[in-house]
N, C-alpha and C. Protein backbone atom coordinates (compact mmCIF):
# COMPACT_ATOMS: atom_id res chain seq x y z
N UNK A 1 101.97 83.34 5.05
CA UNK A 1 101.74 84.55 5.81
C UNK A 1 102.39 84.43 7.19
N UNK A 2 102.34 83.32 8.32
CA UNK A 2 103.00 82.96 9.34
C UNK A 2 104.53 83.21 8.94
N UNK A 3 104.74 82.53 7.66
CA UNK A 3 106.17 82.42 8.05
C UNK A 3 106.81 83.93 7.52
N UNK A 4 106.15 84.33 6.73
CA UNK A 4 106.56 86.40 6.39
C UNK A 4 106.63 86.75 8.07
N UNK A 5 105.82 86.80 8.71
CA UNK A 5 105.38 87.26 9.91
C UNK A 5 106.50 86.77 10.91
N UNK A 6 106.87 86.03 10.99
CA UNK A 6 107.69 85.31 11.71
C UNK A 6 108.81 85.45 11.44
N UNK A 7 109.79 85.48 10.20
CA UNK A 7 110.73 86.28 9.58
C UNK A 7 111.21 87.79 10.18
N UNK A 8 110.05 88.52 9.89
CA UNK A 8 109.41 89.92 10.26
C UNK A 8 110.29 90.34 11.96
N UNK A 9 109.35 89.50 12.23
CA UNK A 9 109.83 89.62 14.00
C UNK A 9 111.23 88.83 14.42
N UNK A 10 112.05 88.04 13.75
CA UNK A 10 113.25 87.57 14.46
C UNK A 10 114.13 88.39 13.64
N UNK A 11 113.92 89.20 12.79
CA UNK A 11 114.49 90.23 11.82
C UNK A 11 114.53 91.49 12.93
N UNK A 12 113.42 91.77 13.28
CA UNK A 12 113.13 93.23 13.37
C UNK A 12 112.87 93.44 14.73
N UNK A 13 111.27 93.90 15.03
CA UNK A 13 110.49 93.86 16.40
C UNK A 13 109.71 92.91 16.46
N UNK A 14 108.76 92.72 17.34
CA UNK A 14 107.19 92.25 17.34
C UNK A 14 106.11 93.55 16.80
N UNK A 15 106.67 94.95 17.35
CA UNK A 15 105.84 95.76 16.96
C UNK A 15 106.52 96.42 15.32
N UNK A 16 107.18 95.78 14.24
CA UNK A 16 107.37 96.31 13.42
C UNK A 16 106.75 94.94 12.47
N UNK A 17 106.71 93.30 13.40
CA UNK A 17 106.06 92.51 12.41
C UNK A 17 104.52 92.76 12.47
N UNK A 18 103.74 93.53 13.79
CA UNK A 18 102.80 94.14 13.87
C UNK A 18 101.90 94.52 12.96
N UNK A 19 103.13 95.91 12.64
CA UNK A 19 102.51 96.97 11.65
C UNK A 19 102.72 95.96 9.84
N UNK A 20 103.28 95.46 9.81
CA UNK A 20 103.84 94.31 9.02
C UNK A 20 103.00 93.97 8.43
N UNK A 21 101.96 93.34 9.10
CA UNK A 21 100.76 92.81 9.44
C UNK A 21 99.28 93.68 9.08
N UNK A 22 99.57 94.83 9.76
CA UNK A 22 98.10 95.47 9.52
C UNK A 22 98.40 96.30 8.21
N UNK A 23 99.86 96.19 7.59
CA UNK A 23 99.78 97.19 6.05
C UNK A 23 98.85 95.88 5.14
N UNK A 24 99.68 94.64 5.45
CA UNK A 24 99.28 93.58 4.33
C UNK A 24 97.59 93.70 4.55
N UNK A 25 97.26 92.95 5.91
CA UNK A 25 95.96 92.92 6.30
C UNK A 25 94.88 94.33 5.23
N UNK A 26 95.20 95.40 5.25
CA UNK A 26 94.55 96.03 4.78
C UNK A 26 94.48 96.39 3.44
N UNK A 27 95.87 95.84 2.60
CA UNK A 27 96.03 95.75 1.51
C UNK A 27 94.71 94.65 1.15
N UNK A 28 95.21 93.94 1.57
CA UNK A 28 94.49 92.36 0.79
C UNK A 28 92.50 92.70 1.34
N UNK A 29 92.36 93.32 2.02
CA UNK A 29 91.28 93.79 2.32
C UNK A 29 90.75 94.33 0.83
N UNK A 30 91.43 95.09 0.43
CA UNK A 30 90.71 96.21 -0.55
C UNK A 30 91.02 95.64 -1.70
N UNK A 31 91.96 94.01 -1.74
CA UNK A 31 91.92 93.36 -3.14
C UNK A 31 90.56 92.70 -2.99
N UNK A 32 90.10 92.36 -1.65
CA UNK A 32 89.02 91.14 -1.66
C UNK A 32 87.89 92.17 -2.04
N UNK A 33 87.73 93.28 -1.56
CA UNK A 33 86.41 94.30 -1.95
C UNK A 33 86.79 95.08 -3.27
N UNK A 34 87.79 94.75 -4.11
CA UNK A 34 87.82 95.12 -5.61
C UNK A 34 87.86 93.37 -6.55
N UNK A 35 87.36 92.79 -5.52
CA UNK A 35 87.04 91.30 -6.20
C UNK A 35 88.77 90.64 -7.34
N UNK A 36 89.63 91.21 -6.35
CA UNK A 36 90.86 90.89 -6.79
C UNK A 36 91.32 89.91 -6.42
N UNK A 37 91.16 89.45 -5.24
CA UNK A 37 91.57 88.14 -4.72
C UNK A 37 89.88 87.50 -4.22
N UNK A 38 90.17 86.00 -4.09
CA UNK A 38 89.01 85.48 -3.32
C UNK A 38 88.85 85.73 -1.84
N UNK A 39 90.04 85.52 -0.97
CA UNK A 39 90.18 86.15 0.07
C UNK A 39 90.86 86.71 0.95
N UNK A 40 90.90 87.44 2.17
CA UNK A 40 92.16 87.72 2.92
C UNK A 40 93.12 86.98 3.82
N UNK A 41 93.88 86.08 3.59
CA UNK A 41 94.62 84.97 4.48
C UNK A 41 94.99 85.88 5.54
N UNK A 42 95.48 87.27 5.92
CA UNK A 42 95.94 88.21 6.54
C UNK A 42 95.33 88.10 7.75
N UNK A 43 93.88 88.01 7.50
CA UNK A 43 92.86 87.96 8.02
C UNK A 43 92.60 86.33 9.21
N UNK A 44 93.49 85.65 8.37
CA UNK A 44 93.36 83.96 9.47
C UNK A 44 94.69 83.92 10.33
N UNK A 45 95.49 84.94 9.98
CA UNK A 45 96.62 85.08 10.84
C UNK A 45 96.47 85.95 12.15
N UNK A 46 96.81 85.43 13.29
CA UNK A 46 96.97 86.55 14.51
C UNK A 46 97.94 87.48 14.12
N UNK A 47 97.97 88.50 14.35
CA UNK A 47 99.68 89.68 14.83
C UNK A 47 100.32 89.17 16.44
N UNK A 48 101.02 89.50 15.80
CA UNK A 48 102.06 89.31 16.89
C UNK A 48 101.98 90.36 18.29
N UNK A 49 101.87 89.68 19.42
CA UNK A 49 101.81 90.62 20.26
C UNK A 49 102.91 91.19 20.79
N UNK A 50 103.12 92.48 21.13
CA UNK A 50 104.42 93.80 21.49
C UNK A 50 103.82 93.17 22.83
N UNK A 51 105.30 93.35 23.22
CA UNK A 51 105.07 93.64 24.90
C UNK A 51 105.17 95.10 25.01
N UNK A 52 104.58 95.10 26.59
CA UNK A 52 104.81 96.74 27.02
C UNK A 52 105.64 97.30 27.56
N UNK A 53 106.74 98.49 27.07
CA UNK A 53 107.95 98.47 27.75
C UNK A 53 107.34 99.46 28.79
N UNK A 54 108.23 99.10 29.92
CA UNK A 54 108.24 99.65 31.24
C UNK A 54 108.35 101.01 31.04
N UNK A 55 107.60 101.92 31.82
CA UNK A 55 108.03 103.62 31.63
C UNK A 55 108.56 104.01 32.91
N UNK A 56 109.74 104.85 32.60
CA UNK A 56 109.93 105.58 33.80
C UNK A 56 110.02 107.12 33.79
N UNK A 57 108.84 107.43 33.92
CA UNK A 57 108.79 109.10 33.74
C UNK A 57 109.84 109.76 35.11
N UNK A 58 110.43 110.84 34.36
CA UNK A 58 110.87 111.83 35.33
C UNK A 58 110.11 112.40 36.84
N UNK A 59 110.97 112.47 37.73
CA UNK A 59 110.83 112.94 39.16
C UNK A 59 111.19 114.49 39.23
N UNK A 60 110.57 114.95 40.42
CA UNK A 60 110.99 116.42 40.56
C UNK A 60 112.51 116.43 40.93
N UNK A 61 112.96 115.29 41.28
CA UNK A 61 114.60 115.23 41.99
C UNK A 61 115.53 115.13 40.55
N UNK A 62 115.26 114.09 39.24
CA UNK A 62 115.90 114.55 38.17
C UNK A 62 116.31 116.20 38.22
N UNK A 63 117.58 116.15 38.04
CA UNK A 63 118.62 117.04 37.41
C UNK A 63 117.97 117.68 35.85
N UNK A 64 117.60 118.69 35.57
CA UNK A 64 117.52 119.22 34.16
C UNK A 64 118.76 119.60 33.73
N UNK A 65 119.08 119.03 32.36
CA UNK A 65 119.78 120.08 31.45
C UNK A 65 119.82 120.96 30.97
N UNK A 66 120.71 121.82 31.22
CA UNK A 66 120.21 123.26 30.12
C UNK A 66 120.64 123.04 28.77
């Protein structure tokens, strides 16, 4: 599961090995509560943390386009 995850993110984003993460996580959830698997490994793994990109919202001095 680390190393999917880890793949994931030098492939992609941090926030796409993220979501990566919480599809499996919730998959394997609903195998363990349909007694499909014994348990969720998804679950012993951290996600990966996104950093926060910087925002720079618009000023009244920005120029609009028409």
């Amino acid at each position: 599961m680390r190393r999917f995850i880890t793949r994931v993110q030098t492939a992609q984003t941090a926030a796409t090995a993220k979501e990566a993460h919480r599809v499996l996580r919730t998959a394997l959830t609903a195998a363990v509560r349909e007694e499909l698997i014994a348990r969720n490994v998804a679950s012993l793994v951290e996600p990966p943390r996104v950093k926060q990109r910087e925002i720079n919202p618009w000023s009244l001095k920005d120029p609009v386009l028409p």
